[in-house]
N, C-alpha and C. Protein backbone atom coordinates (compact mmCIF):
# COMPACT_ATOMS: atom_id res chain seq x y z
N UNK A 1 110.49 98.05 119.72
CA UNK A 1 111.64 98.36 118.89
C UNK A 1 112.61 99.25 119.69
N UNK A 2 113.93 98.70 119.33
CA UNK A 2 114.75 99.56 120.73
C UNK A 2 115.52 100.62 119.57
N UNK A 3 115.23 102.03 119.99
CA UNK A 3 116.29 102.91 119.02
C UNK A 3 117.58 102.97 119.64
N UNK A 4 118.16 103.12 118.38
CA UNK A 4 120.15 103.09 118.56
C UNK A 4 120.52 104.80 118.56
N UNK A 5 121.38 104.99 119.19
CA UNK A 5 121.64 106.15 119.39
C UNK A 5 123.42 106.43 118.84
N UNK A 6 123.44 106.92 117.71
CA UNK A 6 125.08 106.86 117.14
C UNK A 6 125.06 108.55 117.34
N UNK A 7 126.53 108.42 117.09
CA UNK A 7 127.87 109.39 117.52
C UNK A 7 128.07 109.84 116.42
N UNK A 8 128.28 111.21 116.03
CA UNK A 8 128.87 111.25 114.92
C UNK A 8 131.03 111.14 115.11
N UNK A 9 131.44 110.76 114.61
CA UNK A 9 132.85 111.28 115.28
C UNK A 9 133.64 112.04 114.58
N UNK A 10 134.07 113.33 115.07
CA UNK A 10 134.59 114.47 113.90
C UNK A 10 135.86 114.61 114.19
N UNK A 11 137.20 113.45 114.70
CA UNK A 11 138.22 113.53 115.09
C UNK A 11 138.59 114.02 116.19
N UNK A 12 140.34 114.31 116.78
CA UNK A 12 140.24 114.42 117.76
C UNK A 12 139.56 116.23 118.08
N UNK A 13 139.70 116.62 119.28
CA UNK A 13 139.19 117.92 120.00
C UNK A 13 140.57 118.65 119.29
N UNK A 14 141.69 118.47 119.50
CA UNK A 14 142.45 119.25 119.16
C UNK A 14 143.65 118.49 118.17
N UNK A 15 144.37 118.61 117.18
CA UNK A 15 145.22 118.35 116.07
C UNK A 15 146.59 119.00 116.89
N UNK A 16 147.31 117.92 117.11
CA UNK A 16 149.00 118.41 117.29
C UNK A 16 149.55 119.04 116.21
N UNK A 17 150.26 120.15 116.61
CA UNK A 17 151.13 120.79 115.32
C UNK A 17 152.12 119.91 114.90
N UNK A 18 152.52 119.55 113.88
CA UNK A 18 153.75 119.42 113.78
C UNK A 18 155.38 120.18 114.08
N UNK A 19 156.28 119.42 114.72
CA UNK A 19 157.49 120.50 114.91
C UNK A 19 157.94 121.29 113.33
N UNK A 20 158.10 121.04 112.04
CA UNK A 20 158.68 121.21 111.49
C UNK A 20 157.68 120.64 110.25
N UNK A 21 157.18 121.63 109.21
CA UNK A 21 156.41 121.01 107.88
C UNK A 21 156.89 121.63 106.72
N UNK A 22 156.76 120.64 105.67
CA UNK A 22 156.73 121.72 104.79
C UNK A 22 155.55 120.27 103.85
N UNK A 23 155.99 120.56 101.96
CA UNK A 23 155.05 120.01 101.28
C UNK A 23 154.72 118.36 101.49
N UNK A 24 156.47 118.39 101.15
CA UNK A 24 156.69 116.53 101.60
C UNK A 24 156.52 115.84 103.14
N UNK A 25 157.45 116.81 103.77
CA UNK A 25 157.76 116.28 105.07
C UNK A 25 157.01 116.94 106.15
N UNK A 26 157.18 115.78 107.22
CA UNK A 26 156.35 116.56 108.70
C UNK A 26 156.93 115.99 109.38
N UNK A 27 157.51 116.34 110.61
CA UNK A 27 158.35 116.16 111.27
C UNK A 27 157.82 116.35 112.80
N UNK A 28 157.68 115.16 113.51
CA UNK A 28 156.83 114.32 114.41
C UNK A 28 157.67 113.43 115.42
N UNK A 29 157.53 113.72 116.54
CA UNK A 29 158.08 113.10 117.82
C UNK A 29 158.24 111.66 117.54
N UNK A 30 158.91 110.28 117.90
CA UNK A 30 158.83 109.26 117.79
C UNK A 30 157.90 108.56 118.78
N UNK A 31 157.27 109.27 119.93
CA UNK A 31 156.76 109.40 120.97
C UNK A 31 154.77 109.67 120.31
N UNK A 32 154.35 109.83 119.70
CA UNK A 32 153.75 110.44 118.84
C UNK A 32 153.28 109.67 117.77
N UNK A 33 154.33 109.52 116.87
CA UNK A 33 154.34 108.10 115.95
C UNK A 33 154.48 106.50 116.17
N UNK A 34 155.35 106.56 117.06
CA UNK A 34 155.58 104.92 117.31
C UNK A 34 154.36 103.94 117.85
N UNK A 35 153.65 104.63 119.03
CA UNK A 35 152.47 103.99 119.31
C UNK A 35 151.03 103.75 118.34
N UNK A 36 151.12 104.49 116.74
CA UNK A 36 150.39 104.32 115.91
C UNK A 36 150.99 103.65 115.41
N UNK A 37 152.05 103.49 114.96
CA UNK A 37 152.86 102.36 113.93
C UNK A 37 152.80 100.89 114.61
N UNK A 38 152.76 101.03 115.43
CA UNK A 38 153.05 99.50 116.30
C UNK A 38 151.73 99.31 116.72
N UNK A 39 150.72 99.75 116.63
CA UNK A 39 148.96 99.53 116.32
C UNK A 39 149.08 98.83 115.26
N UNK A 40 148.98 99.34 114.17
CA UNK A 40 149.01 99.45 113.10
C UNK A 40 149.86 97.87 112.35
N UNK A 41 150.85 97.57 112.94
CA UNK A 41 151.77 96.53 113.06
C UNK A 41 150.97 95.63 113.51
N UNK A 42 150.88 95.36 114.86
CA UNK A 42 149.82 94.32 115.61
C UNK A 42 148.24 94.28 114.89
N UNK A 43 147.70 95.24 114.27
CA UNK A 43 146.38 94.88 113.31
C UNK A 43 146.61 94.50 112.51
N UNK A 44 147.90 94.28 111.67
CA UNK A 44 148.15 93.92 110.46
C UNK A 44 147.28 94.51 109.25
N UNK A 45 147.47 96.21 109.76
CA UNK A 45 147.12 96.86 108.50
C UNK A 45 147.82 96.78 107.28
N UNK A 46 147.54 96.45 106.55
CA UNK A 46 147.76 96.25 104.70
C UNK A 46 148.32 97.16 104.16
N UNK A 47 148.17 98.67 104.60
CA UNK A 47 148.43 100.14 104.18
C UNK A 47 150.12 99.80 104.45
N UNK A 48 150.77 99.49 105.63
CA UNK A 48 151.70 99.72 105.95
C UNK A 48 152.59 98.68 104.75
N UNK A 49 152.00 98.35 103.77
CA UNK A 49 152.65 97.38 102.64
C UNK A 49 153.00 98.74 101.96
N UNK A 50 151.99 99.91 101.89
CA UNK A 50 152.42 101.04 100.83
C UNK A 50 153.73 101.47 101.11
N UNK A 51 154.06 101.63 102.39
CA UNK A 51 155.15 102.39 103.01
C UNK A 51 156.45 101.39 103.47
N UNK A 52 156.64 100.45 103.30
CA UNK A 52 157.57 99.57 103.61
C UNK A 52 159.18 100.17 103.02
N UNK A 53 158.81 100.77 101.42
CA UNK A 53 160.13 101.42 101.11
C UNK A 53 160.47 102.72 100.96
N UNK A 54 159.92 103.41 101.76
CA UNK A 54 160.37 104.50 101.84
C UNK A 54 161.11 104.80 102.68
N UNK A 55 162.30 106.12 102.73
CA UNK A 55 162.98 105.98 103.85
C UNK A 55 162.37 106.91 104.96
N UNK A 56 162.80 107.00 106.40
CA UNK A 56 162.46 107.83 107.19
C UNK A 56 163.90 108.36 107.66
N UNK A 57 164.12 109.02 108.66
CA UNK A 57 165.03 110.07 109.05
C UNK A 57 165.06 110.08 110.81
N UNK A 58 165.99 109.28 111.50
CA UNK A 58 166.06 109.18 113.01
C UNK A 58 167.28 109.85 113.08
N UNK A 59 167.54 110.65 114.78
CA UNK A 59 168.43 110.76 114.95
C UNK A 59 169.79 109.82 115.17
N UNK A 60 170.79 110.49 115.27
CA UNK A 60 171.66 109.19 115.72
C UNK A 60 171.35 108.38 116.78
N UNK A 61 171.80 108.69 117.71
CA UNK A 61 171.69 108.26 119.17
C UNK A 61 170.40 107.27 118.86
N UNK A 62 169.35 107.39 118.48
CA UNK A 62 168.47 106.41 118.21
C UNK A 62 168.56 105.37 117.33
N UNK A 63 169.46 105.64 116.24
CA UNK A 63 170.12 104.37 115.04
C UNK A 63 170.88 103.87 116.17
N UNK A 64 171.12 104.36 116.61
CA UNK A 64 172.78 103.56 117.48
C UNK A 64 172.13 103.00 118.35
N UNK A 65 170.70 102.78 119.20
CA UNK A 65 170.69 102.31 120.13
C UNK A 65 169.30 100.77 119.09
N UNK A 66 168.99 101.08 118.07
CA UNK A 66 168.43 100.20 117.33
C UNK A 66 169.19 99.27 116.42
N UNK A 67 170.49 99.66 116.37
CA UNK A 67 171.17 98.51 115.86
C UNK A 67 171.81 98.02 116.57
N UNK A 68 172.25 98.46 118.45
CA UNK A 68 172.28 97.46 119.40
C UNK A 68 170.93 96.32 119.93
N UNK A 69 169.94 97.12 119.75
CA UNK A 69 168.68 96.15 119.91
C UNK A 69 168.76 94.95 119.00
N UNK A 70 169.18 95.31 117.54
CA UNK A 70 168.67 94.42 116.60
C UNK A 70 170.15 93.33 116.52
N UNK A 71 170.95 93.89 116.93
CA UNK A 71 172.51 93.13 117.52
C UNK A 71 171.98 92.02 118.51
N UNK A 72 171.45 92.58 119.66
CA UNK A 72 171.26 91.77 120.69
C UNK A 72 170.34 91.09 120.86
N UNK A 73 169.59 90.73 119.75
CA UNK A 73 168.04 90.04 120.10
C UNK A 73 168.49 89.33 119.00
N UNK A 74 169.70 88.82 118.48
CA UNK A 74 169.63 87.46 117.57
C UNK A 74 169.48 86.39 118.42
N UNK A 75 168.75 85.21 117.49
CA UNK A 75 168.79 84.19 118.50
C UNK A 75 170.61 83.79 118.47
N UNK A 76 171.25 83.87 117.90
CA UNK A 76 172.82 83.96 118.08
C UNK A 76 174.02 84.47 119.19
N UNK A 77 173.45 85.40 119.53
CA UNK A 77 173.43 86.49 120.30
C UNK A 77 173.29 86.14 121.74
């Protein structure tokens, strides 16, 4: 009989602060977030159905350079 040897896993070693919290909001690098969201996207987690309408909060310079992306990637375009 071969014994299995498990892990417990108690998260990461250390928890990033957030820049900015309060009850509602937490306020988080896009650097930070984006590579979980776009996991999360490509697994086709179900959760991300909860959050589809809510709004989020980018700077400009980043709207402005995502509605040239979403400009320039029509097949029209």
């Amino acid at each position: 009989m071969q014994h299995t040897h498990l892990k417990i896993y108690r998260g990461p070693a250390e928890v990033p602060t957030p820049v900015q919290t309060n009850e509602d909001v937490v306020t988080v690098s896009v650097g930070e977030a984006l590579p979980l969201i776009a996991d999360a996207i490509a697994s086709e987690r179900t959760w991300l159905k909860d959050f589809e309408n809510d709004d989020i909060t980018i700077s400009r310079d980043l709207y402005e350079v995502l509605s040239a992306y979403q400009y320039f990637r029509r097949p029209s375009a």
